[in-house]
PDB file of N, CA and C in Angstrom:
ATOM      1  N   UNK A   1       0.832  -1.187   0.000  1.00  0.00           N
ATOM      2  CA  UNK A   1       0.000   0.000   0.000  1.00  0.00           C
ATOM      3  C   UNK A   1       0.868   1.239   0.000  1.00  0.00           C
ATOM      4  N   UNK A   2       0.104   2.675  -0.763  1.00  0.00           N
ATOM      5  CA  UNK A   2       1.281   3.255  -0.561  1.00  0.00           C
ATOM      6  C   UNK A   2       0.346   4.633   0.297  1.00  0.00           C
ATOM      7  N   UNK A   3       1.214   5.317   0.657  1.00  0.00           N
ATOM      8  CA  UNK A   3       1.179   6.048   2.081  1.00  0.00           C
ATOM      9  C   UNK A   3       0.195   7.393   1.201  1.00  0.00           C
ATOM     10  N   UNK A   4      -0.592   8.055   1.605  1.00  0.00           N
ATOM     11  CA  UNK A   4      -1.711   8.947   0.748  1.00  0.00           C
ATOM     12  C   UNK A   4      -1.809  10.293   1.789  1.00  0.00           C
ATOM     13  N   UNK A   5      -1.583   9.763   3.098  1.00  0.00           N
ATOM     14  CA  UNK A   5      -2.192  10.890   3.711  1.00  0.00           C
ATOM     15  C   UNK A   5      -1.478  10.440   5.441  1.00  0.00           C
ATOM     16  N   UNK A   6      -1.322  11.721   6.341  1.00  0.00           N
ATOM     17  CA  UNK A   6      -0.662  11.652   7.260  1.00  0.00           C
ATOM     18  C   UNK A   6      -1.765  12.042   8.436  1.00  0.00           C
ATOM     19  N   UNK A   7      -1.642  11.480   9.469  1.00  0.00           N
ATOM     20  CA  UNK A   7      -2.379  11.793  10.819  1.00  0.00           C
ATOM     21  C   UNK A   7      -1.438  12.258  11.637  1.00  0.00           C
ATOM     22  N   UNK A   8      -1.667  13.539  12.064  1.00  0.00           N
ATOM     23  CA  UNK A   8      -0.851  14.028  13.443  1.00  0.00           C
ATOM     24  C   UNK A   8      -1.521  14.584  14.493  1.00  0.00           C
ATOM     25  N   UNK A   9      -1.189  13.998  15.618  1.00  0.00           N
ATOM     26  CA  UNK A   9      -1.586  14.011  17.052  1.00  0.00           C
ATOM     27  C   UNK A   9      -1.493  15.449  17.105  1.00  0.00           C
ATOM     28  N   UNK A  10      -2.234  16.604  17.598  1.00  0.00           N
ATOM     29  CA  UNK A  10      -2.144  18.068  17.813  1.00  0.00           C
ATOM     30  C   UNK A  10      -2.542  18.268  19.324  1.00  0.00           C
ATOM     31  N   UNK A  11      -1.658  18.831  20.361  1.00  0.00           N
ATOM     32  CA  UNK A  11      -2.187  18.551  21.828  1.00  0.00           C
ATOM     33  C   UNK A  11      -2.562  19.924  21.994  1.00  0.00           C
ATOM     34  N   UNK A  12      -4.004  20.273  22.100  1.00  0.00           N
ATOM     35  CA  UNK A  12      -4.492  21.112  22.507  1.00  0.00           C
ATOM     36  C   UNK A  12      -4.549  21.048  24.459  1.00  0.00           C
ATOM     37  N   UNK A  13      -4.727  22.047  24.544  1.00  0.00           N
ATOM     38  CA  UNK A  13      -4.948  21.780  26.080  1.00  0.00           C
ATOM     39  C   UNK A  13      -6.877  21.650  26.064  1.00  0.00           C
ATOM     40  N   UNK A  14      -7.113  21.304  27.264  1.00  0.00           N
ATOM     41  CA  UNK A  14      -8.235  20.947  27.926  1.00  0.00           C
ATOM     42  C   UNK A  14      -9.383  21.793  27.431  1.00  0.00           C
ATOM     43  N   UNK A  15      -8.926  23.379  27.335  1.00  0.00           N
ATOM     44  CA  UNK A  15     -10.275  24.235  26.548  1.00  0.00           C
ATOM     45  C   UNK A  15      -9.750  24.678  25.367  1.00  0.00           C
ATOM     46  N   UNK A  16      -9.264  23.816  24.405  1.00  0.00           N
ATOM     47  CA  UNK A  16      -9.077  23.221  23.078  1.00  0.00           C
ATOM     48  C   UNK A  16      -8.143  24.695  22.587  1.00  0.00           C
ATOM     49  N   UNK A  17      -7.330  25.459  23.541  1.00  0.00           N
ATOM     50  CA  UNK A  17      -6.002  26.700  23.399  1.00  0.00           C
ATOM     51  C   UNK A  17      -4.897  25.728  22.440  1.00  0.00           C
ATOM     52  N   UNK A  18      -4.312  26.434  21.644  1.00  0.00           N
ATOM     53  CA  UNK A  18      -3.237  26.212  21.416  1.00  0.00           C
ATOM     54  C   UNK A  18      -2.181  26.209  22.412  1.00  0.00           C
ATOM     55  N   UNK A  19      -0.988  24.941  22.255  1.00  0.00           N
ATOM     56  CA  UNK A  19      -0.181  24.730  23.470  1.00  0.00           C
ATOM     57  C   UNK A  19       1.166  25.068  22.807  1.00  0.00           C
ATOM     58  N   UNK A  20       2.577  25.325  23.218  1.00  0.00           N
ATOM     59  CA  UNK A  20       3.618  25.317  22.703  1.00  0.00           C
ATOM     60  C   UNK A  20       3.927  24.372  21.969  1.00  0.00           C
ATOM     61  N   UNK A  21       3.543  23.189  22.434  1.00  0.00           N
ATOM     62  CA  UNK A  21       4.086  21.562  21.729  1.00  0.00           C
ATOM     63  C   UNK A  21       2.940  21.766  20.189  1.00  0.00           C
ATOM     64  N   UNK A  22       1.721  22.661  20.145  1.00  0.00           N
ATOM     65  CA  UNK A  22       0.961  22.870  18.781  1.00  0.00           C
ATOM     66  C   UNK A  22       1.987  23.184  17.791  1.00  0.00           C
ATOM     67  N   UNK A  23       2.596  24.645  18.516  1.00  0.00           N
ATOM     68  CA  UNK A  23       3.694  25.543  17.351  1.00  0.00           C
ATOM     69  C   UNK A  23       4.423  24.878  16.889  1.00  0.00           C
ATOM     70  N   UNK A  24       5.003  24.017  17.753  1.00  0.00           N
ATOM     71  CA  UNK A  24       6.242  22.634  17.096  1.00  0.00           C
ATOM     72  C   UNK A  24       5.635  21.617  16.450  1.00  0.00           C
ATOM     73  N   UNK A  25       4.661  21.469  16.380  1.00  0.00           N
ATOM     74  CA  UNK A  25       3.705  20.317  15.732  1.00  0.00           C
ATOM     75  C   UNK A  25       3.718  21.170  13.908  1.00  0.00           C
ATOM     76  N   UNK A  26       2.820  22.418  14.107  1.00  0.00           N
ATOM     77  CA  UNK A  26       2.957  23.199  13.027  1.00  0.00           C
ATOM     78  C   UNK A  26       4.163  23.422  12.430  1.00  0.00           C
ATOM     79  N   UNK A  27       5.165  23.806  12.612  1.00  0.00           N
ATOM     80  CA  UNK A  27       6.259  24.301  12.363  1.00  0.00           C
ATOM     81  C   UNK A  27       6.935  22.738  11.833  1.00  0.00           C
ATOM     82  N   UNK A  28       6.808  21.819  12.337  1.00  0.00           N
ATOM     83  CA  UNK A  28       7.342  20.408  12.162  1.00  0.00           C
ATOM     84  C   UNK A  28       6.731  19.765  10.706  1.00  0.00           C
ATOM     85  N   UNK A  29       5.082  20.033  10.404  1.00  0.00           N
ATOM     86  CA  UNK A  29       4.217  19.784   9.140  1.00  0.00           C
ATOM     87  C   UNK A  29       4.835  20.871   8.454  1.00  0.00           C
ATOM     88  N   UNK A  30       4.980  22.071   8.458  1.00  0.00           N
ATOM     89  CA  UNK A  30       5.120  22.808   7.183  1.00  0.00           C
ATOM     90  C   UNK A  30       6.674  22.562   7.182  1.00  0.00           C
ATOM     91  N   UNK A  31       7.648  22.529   7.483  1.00  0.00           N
ATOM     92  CA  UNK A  31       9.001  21.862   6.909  1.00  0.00           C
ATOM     93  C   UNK A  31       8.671  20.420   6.273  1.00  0.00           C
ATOM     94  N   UNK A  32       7.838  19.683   6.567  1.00  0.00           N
ATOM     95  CA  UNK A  32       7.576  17.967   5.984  1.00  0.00           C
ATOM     96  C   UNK A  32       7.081  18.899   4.098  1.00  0.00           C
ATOM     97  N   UNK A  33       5.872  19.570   4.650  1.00  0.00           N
ATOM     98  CA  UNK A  33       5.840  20.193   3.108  1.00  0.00           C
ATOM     99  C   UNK A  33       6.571  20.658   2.301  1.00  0.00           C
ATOM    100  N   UNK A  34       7.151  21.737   2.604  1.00  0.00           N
ATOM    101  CA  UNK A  34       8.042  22.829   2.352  1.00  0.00           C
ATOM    102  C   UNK A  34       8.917  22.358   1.173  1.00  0.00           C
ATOM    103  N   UNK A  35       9.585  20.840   2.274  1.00  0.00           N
ATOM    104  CA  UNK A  35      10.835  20.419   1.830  1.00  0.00           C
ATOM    105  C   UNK A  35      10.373  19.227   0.893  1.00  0.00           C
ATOM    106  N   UNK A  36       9.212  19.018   1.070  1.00  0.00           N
ATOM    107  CA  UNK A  36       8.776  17.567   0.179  1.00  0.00           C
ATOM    108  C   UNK A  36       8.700  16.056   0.278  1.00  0.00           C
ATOM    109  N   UNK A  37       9.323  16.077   1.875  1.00  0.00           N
ATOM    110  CA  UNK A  37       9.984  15.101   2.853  1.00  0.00           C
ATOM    111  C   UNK A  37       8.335  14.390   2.177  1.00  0.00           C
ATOM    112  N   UNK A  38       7.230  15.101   2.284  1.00  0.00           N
ATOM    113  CA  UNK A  38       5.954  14.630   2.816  1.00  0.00           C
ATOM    114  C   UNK A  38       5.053  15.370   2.074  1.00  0.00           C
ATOM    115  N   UNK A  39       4.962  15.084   0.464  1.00  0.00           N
ATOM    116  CA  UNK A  39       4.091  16.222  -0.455  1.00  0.00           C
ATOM    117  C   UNK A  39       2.172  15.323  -0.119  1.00  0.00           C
ATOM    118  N   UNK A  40       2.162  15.032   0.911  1.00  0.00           N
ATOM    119  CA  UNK A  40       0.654  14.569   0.738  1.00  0.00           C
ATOM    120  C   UNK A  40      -0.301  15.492   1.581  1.00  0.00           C
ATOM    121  N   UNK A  41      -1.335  15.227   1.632  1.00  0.00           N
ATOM    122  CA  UNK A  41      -2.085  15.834   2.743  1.00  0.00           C
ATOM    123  C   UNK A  41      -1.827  15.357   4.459  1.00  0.00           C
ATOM    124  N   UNK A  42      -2.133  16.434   5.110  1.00  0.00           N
ATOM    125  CA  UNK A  42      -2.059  16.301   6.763  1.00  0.00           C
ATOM    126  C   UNK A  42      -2.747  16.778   7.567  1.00  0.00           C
ATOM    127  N   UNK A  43      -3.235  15.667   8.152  1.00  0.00           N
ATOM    128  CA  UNK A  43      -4.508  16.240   9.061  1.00  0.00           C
ATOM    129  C   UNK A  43      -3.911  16.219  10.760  1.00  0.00           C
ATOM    130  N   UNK A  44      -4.075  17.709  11.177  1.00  0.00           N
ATOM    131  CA  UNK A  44      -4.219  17.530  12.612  1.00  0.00           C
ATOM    132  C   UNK A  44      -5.555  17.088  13.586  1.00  0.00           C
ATOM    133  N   UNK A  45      -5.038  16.291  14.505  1.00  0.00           N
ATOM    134  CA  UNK A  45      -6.295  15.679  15.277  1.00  0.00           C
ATOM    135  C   UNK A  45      -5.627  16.222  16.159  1.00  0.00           C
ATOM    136  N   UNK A  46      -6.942  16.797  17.339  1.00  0.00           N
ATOM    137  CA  UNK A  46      -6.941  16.930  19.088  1.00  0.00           C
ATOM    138  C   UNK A  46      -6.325  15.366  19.688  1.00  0.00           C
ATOM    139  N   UNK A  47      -5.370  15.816  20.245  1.00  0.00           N
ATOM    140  CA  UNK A  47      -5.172  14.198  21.292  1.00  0.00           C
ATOM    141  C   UNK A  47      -5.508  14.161  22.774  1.00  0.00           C
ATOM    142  N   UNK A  48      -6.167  15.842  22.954  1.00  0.00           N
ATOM    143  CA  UNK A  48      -6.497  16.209  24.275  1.00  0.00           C
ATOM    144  C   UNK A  48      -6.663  14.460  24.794  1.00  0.00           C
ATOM    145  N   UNK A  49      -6.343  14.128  26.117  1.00  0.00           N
ATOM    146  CA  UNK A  49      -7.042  12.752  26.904  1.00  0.00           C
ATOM    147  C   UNK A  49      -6.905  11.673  26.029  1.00  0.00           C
ATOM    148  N   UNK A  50      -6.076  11.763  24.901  1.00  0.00           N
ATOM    149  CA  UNK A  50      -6.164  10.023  24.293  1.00  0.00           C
ATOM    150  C   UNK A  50      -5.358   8.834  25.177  1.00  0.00           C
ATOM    151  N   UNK A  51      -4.553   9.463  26.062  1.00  0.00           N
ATOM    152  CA  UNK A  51      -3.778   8.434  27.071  1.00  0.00           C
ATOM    153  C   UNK A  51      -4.326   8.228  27.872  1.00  0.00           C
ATOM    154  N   UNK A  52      -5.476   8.991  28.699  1.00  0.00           N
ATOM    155  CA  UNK A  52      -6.406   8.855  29.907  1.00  0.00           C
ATOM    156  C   UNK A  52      -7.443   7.462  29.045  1.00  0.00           C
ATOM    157  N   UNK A  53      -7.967   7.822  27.597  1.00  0.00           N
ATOM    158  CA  UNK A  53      -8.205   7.218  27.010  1.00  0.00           C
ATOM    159  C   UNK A  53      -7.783   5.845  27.052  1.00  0.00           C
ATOM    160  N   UNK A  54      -6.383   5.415  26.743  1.00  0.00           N
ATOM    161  CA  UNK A  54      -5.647   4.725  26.581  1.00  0.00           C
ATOM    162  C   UNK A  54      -5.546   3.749  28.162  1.00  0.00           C
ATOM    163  N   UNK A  55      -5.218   4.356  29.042  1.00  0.00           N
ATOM    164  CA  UNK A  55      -5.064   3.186  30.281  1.00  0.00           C
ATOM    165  C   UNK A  55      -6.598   3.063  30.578  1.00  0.00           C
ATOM    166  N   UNK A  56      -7.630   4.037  30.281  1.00  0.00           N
ATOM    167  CA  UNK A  56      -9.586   2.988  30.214  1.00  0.00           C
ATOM    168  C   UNK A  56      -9.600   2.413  29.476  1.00  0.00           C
ATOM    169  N   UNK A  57      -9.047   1.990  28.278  1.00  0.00           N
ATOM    170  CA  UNK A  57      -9.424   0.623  27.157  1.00  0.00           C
ATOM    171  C   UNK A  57      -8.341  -0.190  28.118  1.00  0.00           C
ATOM    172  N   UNK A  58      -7.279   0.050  28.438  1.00  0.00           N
ATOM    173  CA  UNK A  58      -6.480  -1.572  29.259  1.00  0.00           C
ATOM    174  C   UNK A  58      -7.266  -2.055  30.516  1.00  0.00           C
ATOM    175  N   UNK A  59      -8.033  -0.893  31.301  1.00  0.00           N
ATOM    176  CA  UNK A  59      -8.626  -0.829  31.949  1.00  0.00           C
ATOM    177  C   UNK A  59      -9.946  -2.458  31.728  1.00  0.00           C
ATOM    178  N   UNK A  60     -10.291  -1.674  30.903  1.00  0.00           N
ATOM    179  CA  UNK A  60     -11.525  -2.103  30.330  1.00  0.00           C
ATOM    180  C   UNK A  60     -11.593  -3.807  29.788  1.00  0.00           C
ATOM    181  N   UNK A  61     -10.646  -4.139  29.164  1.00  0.00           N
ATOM    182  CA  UNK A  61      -9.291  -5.258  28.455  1.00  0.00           C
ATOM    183  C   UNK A  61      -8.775  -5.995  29.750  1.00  0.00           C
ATOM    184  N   UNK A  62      -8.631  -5.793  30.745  1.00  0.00           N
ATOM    185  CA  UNK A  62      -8.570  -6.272  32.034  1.00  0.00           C
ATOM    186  C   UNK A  62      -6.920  -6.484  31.681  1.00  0.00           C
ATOM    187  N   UNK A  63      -6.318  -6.089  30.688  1.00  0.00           N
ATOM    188  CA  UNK A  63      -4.765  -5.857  30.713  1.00  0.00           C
ATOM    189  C   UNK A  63      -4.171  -5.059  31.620  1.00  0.00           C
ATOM    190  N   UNK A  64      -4.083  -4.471  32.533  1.00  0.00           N
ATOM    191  CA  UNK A  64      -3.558  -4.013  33.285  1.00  0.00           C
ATOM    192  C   UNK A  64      -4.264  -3.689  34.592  1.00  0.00           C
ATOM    193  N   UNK A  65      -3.767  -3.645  35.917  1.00  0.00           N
ATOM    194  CA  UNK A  65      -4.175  -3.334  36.859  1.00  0.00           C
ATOM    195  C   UNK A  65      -4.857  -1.886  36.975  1.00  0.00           C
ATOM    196  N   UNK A  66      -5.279  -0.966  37.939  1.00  0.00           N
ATOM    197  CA  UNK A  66      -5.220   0.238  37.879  1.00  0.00           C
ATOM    198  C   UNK A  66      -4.095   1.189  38.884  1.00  0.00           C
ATOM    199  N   UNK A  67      -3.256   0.134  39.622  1.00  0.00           N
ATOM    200  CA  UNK A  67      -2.085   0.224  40.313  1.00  0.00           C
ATOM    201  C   UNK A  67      -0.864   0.674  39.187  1.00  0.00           C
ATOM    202  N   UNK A  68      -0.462  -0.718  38.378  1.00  0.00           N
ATOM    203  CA  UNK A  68       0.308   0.020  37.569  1.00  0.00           C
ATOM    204  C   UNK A  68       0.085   1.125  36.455  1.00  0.00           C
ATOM    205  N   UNK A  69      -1.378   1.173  36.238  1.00  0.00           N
ATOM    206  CA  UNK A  69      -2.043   2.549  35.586  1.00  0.00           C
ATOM    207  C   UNK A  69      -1.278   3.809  36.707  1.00  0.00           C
ATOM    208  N   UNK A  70      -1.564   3.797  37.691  1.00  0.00           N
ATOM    209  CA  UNK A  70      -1.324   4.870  38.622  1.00  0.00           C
ATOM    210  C   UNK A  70       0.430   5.248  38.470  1.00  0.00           C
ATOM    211  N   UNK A  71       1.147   4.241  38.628  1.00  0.00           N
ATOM    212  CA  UNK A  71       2.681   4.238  38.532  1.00  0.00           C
ATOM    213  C   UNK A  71       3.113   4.687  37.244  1.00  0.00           C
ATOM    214  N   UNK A  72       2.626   5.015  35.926  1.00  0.00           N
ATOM    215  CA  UNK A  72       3.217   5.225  34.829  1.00  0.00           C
ATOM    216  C   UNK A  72       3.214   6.957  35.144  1.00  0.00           C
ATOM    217  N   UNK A  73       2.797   7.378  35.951  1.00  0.00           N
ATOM    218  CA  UNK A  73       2.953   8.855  36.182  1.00  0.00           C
ATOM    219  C   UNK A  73       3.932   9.249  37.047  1.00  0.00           C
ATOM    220  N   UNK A  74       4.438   8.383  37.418  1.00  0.00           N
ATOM    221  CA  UNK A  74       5.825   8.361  38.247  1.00  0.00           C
ATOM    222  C   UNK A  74       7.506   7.895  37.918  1.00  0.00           C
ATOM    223  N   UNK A  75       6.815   8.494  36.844  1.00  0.00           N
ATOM    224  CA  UNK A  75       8.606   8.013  35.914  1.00  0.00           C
ATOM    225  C   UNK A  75      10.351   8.744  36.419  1.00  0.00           C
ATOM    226  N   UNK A  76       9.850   9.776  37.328  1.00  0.00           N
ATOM    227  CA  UNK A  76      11.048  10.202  37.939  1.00  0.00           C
ATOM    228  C   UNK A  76      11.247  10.164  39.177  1.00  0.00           C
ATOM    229  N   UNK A  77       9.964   9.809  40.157  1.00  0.00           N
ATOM    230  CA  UNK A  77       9.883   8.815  41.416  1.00  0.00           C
ATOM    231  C   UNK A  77      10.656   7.188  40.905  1.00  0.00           C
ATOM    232  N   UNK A  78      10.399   6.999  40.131  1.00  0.00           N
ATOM    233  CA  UNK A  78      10.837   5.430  40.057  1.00  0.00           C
ATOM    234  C   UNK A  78      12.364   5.215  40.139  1.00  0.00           C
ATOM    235  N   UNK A  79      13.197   6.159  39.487  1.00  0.00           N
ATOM    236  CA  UNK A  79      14.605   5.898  39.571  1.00  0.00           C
ATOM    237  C   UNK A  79      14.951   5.017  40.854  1.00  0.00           C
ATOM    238  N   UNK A  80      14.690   5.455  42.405  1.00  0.00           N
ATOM    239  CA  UNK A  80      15.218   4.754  43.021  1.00  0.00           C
ATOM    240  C   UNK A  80      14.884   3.047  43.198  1.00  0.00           C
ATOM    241  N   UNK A  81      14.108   2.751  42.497  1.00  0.00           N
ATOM    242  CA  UNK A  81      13.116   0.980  42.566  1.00  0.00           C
ATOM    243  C   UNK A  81      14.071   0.670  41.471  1.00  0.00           C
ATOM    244  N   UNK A  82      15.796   0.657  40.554  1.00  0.00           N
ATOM    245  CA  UNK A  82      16.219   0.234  39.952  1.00  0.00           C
ATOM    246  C   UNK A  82      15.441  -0.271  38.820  1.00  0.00           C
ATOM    247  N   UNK A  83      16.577  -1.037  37.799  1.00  0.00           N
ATOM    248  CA  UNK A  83      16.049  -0.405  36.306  1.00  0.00           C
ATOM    249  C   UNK A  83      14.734  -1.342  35.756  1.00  0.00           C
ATOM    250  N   UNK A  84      14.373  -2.156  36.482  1.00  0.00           N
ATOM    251  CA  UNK A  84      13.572  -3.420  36.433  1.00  0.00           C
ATOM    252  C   UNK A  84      12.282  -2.310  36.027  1.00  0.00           C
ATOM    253  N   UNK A  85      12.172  -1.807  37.307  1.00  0.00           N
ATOM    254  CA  UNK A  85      10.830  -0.952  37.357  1.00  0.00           C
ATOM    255  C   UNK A  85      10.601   0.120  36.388  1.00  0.00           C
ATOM    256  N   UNK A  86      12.071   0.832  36.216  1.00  0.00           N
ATOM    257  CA  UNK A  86      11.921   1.840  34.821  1.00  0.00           C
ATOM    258  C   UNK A  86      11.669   1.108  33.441  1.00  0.00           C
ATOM    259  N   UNK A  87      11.919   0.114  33.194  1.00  0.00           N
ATOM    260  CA  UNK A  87      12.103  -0.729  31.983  1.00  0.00           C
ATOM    261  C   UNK A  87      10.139  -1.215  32.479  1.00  0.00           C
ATOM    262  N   UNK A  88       9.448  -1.447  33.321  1.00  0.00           N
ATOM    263  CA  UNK A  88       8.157  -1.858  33.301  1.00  0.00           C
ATOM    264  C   UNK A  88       7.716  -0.689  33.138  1.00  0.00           C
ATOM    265  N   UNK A  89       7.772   0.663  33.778  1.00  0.00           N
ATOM    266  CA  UNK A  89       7.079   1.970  33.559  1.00  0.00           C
ATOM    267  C   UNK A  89       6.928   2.099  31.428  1.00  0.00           C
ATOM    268  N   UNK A  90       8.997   2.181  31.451  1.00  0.00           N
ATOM    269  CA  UNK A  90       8.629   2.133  30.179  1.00  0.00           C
ATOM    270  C   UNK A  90       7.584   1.937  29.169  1.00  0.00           C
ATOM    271  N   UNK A  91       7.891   0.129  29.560  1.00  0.00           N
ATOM    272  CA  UNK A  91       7.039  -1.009  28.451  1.00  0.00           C
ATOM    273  C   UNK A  91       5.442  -0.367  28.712  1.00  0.00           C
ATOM    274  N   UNK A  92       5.202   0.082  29.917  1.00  0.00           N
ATOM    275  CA  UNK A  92       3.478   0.726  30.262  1.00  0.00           C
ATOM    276  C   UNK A  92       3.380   2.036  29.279  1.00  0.00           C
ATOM    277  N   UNK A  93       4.267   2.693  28.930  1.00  0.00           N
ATOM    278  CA  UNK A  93       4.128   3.928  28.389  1.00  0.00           C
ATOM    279  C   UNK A  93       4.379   3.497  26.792  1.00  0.00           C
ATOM    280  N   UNK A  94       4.871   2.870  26.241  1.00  0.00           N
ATOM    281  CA  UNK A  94       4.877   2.505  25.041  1.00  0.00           C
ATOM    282  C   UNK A  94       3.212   1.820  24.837  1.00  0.00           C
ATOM    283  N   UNK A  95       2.897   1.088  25.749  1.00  0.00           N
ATOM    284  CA  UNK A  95       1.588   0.347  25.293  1.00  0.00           C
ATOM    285  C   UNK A  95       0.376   1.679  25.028  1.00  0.00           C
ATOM    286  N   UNK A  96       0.409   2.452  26.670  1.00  0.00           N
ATOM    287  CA  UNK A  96      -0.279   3.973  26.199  1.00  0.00           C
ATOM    288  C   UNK A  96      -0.236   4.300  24.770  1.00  0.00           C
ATOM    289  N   UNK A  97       1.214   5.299  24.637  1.00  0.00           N
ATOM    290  CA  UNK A  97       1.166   5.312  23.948  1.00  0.00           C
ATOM    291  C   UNK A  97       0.788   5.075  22.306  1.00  0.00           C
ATOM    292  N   UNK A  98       0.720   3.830  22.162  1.00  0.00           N
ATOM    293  CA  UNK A  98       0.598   2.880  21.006  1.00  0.00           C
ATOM    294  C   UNK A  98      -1.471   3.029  21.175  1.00  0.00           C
ATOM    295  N   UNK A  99      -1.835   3.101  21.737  1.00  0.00           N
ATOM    296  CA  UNK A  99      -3.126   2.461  22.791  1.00  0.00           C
ATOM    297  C   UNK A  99      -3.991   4.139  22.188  1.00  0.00           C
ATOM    298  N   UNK A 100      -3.140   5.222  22.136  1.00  0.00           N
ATOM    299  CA  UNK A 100      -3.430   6.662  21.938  1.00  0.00           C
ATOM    300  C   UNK A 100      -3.599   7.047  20.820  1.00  0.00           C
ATOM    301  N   UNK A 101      -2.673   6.857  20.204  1.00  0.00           N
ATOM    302  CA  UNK A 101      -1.994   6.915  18.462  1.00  0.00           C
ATOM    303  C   UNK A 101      -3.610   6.048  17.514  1.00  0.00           C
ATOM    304  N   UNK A 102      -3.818   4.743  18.398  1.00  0.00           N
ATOM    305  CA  UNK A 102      -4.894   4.356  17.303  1.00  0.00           C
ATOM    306  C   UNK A 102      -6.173   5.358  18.015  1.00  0.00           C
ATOM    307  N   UNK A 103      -6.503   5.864  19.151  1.00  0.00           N
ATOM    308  CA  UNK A 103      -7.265   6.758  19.283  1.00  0.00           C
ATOM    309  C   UNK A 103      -7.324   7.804  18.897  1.00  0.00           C
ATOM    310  N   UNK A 104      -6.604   8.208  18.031  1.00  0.00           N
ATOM    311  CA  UNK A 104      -6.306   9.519  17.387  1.00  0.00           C
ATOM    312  C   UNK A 104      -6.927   9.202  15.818  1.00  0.00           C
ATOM    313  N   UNK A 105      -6.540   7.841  15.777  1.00  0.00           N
ATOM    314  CA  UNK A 105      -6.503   7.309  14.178  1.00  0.00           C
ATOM    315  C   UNK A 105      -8.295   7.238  13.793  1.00  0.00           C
ATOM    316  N   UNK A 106      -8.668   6.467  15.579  1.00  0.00           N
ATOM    317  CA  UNK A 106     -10.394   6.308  15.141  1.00  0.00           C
ATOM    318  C   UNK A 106     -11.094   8.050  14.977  1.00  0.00           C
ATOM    319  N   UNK A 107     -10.154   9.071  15.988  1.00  0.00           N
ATOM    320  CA  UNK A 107     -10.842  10.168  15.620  1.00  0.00           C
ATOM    321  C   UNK A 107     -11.015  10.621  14.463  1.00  0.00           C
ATOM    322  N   UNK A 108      -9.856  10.346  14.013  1.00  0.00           N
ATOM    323  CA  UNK A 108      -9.780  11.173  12.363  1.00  0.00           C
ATOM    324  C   UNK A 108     -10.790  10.332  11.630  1.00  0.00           C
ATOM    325  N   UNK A 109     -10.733   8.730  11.569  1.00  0.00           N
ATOM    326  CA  UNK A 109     -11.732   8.021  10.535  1.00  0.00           C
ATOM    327  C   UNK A 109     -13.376   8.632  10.780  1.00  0.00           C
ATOM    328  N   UNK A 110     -13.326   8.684  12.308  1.00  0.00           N
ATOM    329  CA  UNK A 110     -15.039   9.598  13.119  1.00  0.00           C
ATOM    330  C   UNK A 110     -15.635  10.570  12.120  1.00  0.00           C
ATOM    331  N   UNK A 111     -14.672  11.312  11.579  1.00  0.00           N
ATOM    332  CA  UNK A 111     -14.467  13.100  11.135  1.00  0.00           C
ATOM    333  C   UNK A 111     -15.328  12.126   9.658  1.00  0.00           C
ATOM    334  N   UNK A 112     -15.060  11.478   9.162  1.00  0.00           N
ATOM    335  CA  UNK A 112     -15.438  10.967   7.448  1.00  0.00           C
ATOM    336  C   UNK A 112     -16.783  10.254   7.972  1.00  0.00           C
ATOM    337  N   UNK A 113     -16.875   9.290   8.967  1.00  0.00           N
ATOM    338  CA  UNK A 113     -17.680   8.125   8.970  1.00  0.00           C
ATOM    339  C   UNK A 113     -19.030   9.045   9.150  1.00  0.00           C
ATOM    340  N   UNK A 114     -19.201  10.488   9.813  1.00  0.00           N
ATOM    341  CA  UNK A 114     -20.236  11.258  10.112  1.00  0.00           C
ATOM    342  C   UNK A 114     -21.076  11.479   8.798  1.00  0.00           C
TER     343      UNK A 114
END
């Protein structure tokens, strides 16, 4: 398949303001254009809460506790619990992560399916 169109996560804050991490989001798409890196279309999506999102579907999935839900917000408390525990925070924040990214993906498909 070949690649047609780009989805990017845009983090508005909570009463949908532009945030600093927006300007770098913007500034990051129009160099992808500019330069040609990326001559397709690009849609920004709100990611306001897609990670709050993200640990209620593991939630939900009975994949994860809501203990280690609570601990992935403690990534610079954890240093002293050695690297076992940073390497599990990690692997929790990659799954978020990953867990967010397709919540972003169903928003954008939402925007057409209406």
């Amino acid at each position: 398949r070949k690649i047609k169109s780009l989805v990017v996560g845009y983090p508005l804050d909570e009463n949908k303001n532009i945030t600093p991490m927006c300007t770098f989001i913007e500034k990051f798409c129009d160099h992808l254009l500019k330069e040609k890196i990326f001559p397709f279309p690009l849609t920004l999506i709100d990611e306001h809460r897609t990670t709050k999102e993200a640990a209620l579907k593991m939630l939900k999935q009975n994949q994860s506790s809501p203990s280690r839900i609570a601990a992935g917000g403690m990534n610079e408390k954890a240093q002293p619990f050695g690297s076992y525990f940073k390497t599990q925070l990690l692997y929790q924040k990659s799954v978020f992560d990953v867990l967010a990214a397709q919540t972003i993906l169903e928003r954008f498909l939402g925007m057409y399916n209406k």
